[in-house]
PDB file of N, CA and C in Angstrom:
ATOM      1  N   UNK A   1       7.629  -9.566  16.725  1.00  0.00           N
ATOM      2  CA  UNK A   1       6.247  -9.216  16.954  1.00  0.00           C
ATOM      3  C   UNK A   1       5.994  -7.734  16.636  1.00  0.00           C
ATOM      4  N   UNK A   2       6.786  -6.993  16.966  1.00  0.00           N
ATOM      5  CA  UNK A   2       6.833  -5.891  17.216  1.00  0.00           C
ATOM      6  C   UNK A   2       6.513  -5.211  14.821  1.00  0.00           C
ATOM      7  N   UNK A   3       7.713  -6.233  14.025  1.00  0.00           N
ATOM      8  CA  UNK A   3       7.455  -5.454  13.418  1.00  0.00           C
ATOM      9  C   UNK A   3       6.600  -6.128  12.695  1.00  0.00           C
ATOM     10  N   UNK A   4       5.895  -6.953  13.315  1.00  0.00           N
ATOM     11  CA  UNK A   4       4.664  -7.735  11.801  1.00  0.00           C
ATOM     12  C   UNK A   4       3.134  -6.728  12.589  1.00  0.00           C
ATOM     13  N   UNK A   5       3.638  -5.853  13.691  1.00  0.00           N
ATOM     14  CA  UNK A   5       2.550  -5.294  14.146  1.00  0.00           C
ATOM     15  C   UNK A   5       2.886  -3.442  13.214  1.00  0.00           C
ATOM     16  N   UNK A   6       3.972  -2.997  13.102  1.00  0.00           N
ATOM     17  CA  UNK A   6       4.051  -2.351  12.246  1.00  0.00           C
ATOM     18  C   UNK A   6       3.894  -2.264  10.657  1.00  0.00           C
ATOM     19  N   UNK A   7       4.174  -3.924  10.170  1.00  0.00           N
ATOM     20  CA  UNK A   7       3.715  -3.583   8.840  1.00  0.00           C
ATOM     21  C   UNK A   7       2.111  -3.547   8.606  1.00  0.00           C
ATOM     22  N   UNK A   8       1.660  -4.404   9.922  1.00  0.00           N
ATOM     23  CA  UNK A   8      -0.019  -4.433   9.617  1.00  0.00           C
ATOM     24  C   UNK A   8      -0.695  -3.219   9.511  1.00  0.00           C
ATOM     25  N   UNK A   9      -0.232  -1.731  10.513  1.00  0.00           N
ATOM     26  CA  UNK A   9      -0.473  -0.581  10.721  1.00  0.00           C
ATOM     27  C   UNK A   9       0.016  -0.290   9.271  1.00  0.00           C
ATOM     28  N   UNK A  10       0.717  -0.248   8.834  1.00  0.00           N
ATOM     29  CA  UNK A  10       1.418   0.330   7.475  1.00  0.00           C
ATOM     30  C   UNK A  10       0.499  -0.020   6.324  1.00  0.00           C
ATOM     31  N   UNK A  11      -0.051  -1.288   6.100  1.00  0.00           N
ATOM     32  CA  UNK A  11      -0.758  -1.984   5.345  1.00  0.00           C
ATOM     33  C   UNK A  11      -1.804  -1.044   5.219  1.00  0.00           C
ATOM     34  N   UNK A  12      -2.746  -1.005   6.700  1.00  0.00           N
ATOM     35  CA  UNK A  12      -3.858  -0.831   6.852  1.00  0.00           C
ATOM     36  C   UNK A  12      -4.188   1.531   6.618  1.00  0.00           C
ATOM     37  N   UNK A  13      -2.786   1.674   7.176  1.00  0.00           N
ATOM     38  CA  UNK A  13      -2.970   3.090   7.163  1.00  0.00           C
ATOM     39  C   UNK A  13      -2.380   3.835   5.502  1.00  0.00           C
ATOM     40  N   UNK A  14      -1.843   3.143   5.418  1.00  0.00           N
ATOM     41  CA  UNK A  14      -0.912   3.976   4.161  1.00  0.00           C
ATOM     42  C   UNK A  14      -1.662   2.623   2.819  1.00  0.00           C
ATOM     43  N   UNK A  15      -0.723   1.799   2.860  1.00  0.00           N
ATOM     44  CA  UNK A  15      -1.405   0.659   1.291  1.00  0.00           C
ATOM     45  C   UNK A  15      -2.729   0.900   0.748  1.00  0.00           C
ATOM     46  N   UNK A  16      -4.069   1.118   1.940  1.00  0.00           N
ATOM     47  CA  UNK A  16      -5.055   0.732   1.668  1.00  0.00           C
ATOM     48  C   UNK A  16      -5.385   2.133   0.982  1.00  0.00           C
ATOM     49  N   UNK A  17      -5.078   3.274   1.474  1.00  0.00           N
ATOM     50  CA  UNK A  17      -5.407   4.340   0.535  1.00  0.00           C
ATOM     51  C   UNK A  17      -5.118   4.826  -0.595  1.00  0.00           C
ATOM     52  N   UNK A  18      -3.734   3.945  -0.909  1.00  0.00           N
ATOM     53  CA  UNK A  18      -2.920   4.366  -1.810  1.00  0.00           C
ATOM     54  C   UNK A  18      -3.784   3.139  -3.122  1.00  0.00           C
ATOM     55  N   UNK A  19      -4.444   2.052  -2.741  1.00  0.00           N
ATOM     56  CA  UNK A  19      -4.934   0.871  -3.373  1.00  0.00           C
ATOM     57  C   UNK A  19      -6.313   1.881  -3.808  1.00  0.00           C
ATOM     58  N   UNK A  20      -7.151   2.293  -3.097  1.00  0.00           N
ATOM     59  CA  UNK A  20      -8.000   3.102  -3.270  1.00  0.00           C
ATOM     60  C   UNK A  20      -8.018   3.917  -4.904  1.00  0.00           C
ATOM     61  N   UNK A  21      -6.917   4.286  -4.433  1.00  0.00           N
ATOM     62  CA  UNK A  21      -6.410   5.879  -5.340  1.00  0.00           C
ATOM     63  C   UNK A  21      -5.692   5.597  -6.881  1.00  0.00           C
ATOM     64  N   UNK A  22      -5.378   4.302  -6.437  1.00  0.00           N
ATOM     65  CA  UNK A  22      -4.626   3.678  -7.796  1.00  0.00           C
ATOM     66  C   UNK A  22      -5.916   2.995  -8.511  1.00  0.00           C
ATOM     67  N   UNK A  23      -6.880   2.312  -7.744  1.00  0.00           N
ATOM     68  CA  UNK A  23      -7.976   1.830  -8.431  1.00  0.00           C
ATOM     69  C   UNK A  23      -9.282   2.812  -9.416  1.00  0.00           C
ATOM     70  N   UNK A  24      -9.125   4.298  -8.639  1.00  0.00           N
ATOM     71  CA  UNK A  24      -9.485   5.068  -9.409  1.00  0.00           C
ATOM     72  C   UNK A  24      -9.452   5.665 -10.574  1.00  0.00           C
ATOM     73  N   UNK A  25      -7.655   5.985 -10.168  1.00  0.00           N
ATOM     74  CA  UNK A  25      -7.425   6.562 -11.496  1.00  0.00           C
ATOM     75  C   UNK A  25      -6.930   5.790 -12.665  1.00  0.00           C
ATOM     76  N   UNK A  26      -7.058   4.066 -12.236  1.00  0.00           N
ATOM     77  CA  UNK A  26      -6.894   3.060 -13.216  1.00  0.00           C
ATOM     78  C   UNK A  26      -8.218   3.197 -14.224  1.00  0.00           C
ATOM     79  N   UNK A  27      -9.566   3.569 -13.241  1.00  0.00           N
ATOM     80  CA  UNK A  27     -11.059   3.172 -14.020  1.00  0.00           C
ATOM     81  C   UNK A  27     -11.223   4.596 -14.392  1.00  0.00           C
ATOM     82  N   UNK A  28     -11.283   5.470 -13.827  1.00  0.00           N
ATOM     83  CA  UNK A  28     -11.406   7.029 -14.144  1.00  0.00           C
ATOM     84  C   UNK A  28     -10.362   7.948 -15.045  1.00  0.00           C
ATOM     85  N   UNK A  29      -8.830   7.885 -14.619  1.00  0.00           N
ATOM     86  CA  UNK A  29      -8.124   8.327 -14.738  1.00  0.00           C
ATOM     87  C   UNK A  29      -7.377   9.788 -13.323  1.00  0.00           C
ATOM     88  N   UNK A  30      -6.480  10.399 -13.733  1.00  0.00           N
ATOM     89  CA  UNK A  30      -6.322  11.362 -12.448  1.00  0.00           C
ATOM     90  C   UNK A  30      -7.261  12.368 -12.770  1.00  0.00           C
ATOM     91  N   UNK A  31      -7.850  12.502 -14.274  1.00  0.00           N
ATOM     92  CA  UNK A  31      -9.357  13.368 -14.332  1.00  0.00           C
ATOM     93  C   UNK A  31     -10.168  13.515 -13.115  1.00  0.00           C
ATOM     94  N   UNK A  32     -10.773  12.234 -13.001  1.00  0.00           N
ATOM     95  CA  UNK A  32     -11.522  11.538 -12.238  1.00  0.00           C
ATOM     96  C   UNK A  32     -11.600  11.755 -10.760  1.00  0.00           C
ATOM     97  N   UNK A  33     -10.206  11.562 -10.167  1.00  0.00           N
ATOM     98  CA  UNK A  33      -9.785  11.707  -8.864  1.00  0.00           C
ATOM     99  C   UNK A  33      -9.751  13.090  -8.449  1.00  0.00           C
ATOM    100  N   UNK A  34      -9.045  14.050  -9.306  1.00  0.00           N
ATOM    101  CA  UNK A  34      -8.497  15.000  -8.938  1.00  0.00           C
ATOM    102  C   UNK A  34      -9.620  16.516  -9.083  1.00  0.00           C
ATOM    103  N   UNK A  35     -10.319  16.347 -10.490  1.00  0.00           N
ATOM    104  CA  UNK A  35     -11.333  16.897 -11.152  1.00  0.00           C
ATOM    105  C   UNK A  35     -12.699  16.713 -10.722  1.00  0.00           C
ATOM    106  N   UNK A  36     -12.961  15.336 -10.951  1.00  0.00           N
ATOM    107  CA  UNK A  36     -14.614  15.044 -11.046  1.00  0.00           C
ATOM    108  C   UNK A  36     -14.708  14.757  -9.117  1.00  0.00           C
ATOM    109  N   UNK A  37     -13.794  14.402  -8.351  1.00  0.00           N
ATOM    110  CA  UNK A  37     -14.295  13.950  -7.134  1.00  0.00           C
ATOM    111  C   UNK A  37     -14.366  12.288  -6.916  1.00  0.00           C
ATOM    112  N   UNK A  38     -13.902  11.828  -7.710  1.00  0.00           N
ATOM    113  CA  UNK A  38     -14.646  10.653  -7.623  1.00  0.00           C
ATOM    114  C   UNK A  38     -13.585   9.615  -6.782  1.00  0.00           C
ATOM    115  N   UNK A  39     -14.171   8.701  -5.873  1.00  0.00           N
ATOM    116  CA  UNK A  39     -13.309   8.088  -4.784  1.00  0.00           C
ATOM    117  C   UNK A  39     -13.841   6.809  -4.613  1.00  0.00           C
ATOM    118  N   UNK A  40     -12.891   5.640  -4.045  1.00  0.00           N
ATOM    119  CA  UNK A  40     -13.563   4.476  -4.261  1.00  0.00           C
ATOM    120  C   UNK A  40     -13.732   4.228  -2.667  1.00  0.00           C
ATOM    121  N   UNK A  41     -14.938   4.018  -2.374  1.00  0.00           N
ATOM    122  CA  UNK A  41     -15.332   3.695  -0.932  1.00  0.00           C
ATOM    123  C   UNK A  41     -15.321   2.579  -0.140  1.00  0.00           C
ATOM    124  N   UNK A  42     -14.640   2.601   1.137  1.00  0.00           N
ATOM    125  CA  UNK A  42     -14.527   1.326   1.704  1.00  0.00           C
ATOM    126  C   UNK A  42     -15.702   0.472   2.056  1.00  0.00           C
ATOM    127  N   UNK A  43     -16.151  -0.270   1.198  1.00  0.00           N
ATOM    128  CA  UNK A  43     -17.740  -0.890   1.736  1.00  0.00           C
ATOM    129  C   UNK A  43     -17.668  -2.259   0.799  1.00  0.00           C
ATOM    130  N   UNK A  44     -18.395  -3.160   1.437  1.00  0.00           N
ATOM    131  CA  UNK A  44     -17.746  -4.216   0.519  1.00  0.00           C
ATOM    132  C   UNK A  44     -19.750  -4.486  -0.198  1.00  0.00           C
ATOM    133  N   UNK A  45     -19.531  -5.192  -1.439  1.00  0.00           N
ATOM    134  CA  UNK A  45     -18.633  -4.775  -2.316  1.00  0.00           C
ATOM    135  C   UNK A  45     -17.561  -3.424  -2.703  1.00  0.00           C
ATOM    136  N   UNK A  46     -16.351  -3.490  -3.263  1.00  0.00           N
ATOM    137  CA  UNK A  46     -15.994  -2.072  -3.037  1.00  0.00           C
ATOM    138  C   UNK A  46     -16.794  -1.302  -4.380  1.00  0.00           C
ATOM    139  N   UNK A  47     -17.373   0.002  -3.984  1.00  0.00           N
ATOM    140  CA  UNK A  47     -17.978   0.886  -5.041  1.00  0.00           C
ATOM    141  C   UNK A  47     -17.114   2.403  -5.007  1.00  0.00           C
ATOM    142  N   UNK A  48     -17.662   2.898  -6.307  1.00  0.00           N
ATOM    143  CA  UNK A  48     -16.827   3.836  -6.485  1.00  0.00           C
ATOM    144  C   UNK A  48     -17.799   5.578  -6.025  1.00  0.00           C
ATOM    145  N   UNK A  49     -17.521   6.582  -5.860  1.00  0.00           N
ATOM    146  CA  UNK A  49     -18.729   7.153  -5.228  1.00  0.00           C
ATOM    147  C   UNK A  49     -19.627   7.845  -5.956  1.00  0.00           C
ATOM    148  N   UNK A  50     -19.295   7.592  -7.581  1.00  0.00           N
ATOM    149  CA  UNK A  50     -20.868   7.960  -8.079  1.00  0.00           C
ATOM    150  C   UNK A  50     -21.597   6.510  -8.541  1.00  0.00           C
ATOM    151  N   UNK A  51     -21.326   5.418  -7.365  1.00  0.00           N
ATOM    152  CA  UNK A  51     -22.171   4.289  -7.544  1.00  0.00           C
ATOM    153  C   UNK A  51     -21.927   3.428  -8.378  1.00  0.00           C
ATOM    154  N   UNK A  52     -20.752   3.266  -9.417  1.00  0.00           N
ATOM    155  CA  UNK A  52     -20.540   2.011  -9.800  1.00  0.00           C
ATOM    156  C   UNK A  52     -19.523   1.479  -9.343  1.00  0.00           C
ATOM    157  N   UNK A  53     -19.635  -0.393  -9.588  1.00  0.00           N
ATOM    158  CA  UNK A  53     -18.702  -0.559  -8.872  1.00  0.00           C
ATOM    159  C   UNK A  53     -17.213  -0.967  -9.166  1.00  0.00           C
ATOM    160  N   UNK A  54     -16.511  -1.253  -8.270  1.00  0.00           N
ATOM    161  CA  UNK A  54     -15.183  -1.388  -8.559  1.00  0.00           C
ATOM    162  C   UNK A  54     -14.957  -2.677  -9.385  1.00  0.00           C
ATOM    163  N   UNK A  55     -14.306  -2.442 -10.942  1.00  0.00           N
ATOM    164  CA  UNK A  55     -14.101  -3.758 -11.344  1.00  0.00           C
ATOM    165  C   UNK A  55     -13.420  -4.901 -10.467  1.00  0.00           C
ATOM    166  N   UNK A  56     -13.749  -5.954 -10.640  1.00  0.00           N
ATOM    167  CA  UNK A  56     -12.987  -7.043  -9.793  1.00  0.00           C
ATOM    168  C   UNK A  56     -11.772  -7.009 -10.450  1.00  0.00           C
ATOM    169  N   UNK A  57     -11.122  -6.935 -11.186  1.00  0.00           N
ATOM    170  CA  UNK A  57      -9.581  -6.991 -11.357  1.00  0.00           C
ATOM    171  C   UNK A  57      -8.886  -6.162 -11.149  1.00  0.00           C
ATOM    172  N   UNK A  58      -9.432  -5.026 -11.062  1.00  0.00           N
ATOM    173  CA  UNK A  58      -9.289  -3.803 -10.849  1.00  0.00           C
ATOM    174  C   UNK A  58      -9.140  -3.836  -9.504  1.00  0.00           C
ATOM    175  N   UNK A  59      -9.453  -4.197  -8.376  1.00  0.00           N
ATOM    176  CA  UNK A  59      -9.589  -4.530  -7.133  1.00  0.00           C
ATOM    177  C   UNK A  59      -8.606  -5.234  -6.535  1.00  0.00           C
ATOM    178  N   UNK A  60      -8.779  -6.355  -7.417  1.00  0.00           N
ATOM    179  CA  UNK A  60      -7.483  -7.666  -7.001  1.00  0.00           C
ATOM    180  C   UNK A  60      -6.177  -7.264  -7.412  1.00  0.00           C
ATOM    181  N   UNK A  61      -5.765  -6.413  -8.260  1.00  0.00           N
ATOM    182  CA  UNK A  61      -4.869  -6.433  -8.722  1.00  0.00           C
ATOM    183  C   UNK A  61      -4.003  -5.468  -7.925  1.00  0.00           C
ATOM    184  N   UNK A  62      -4.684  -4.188  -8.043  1.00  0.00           N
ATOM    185  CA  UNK A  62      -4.310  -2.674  -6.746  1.00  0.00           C
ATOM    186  C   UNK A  62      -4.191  -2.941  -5.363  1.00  0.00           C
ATOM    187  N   UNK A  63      -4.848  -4.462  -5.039  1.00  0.00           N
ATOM    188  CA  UNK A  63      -4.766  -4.713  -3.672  1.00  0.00           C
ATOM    189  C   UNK A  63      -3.485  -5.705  -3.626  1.00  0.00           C
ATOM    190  N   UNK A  64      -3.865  -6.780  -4.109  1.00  0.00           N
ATOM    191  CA  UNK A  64      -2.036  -7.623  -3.961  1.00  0.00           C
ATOM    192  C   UNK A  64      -0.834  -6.836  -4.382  1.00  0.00           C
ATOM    193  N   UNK A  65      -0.876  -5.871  -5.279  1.00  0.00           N
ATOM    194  CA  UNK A  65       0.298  -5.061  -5.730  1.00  0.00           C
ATOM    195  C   UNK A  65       0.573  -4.072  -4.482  1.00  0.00           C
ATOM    196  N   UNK A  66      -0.203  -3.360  -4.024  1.00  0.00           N
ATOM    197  CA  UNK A  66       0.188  -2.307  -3.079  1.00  0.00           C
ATOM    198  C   UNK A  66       0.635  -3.122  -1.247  1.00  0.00           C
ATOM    199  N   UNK A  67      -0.075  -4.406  -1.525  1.00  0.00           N
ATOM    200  CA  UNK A  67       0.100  -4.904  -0.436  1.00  0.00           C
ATOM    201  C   UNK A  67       1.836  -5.525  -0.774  1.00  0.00           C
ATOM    202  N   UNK A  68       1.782  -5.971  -1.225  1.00  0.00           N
ATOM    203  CA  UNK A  68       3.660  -6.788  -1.809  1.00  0.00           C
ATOM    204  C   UNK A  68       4.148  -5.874  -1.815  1.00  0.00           C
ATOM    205  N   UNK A  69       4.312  -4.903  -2.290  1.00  0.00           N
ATOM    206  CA  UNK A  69       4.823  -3.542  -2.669  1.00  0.00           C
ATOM    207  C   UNK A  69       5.544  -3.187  -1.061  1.00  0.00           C
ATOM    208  N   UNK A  70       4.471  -2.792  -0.516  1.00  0.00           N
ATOM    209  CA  UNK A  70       4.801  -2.532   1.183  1.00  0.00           C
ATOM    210  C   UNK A  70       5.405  -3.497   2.059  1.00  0.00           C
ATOM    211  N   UNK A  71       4.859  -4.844   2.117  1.00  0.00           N
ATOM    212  CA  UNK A  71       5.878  -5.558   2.788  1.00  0.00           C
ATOM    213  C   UNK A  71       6.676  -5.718   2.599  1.00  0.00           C
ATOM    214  N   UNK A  72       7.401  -6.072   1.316  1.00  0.00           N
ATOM    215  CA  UNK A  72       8.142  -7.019   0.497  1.00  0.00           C
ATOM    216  C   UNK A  72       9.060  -5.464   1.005  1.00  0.00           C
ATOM    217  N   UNK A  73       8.965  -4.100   0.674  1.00  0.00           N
ATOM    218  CA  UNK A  73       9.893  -2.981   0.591  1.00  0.00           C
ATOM    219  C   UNK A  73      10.073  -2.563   1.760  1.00  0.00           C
ATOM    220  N   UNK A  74       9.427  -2.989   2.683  1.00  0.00           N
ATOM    221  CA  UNK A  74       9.233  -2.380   4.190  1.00  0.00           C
ATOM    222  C   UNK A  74      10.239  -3.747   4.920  1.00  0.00           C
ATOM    223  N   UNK A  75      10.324  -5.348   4.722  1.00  0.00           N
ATOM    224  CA  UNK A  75      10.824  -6.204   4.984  1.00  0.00           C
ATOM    225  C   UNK A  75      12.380  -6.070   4.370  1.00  0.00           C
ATOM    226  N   UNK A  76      12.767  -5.681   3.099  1.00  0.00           N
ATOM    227  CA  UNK A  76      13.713  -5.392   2.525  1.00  0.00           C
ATOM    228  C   UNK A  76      14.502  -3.976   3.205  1.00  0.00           C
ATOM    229  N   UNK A  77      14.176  -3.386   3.720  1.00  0.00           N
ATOM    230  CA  UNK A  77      14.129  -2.125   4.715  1.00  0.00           C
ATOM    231  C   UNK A  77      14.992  -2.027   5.683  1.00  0.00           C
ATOM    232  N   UNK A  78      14.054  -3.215   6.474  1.00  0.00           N
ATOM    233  CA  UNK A  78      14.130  -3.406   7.829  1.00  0.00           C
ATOM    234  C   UNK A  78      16.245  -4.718   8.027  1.00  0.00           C
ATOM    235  N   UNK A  79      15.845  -5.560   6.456  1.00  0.00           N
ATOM    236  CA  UNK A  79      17.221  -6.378   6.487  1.00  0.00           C
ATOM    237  C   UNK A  79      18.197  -5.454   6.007  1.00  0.00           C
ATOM    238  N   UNK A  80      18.336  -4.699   4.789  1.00  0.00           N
ATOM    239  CA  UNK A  80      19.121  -3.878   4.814  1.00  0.00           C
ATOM    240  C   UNK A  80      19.701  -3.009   6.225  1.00  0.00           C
ATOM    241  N   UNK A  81      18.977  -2.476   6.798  1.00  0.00           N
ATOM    242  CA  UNK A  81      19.050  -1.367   8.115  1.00  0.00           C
ATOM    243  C   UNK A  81      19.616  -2.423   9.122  1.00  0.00           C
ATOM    244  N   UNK A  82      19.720  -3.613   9.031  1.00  0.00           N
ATOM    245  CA  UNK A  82      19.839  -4.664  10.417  1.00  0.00           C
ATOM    246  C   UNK A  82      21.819  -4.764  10.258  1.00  0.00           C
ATOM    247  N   UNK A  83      21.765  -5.181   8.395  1.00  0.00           N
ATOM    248  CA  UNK A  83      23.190  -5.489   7.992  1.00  0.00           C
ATOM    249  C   UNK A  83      23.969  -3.865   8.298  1.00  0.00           C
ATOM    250  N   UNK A  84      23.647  -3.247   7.854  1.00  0.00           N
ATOM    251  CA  UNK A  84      24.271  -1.783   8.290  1.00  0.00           C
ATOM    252  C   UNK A  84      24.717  -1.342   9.637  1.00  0.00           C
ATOM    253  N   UNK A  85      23.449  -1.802  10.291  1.00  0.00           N
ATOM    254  CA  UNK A  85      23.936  -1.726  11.388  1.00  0.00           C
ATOM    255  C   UNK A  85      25.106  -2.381  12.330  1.00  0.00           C
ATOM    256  N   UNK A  86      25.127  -3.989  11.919  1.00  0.00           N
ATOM    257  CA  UNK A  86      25.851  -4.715  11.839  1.00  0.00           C
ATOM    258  C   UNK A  86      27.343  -4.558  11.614  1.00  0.00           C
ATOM    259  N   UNK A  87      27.267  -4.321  10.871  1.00  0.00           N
ATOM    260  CA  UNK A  87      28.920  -3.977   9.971  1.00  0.00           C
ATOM    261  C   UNK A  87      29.122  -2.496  10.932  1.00  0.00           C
ATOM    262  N   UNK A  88      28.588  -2.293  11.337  1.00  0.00           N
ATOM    263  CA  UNK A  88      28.957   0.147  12.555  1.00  0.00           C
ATOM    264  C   UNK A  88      29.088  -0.989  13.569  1.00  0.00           C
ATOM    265  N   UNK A  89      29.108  -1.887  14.444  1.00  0.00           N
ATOM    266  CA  UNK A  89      29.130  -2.667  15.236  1.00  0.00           C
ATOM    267  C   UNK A  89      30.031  -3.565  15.155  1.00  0.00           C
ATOM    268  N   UNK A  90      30.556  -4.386  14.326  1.00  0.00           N
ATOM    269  CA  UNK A  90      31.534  -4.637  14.452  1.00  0.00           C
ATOM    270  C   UNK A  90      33.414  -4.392  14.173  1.00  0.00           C
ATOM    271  N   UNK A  91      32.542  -2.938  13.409  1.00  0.00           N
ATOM    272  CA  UNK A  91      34.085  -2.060  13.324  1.00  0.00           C
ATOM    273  C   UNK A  91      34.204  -1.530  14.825  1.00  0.00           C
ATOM    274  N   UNK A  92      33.212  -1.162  15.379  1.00  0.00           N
ATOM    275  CA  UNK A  92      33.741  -0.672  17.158  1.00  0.00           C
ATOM    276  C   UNK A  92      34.109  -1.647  18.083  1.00  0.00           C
ATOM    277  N   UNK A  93      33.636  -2.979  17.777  1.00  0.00           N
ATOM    278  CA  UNK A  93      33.988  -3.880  18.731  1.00  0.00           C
ATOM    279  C   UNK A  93      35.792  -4.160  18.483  1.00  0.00           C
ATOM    280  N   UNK A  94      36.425  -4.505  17.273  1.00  0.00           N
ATOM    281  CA  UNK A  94      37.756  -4.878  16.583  1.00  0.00           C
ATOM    282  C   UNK A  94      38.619  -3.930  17.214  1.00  0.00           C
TER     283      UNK A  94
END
C-alpha cells in the first residue's frame, strides 16, 4: 500500500511536470520553454500559455511515456533494492 501510494505522489509531483515540459519543447522547442516563456497549462483541454492548444498526440504520447517511464523505473527500483537487500541478509544469518 504504502508504495503504490508513493508512486502515485511521484506520478503526480515529479512525471506530470516533467510531461508538461517535454510537451513543450516537443511543439516549441527548448527556444520556446526557456526563451519565449511558453508553458503548457494544467486545464483540460490541455493549452499551451500563449493559447494554443496542446496537440493530442503530443499529449498522449508525453503522458503514457513519462508515466511508464516512472513506474516501470521506480517498480524496477524498488525489486532490485529488495534482492540486495536480501542477499546483506542472508550472508549475516549463515
Amino acid at each position: 500500500m504504502c508504495w503504490a501510494i508513493f508512486l502515485f505522489l511521484t506520478v503526480i509531483f515529479v512525471s506530470w511536470p516533467v510531461k508538461y515540459f517535454l510537451a513543450v519543447c516537443w511543439v516549441y522547442g527548448t527556444q520556446g520553454y526557456f526563451h519565449d516563456g511558453i508553458r503548457a497549462l494544467r486545464v483540460k483541454p490541455p493549452r499551451f500559455s500563449n493559447g494554443a492548444p496542446v496537440p493530442m498526440n503530443v499529449d498522449i504520447v508525453t503522458g503514457f511515456g513519462t508515466f511508464f517511464a516512472t513506474v516501470l523505473g521506480l517498480t524496477l527500483l524498488l525489486i532490485f533494492t529488495l534482492r540486495f537487500y536480501q542477499r546483506l541478509t542472508k550472508k549475516r544469518i549463515r
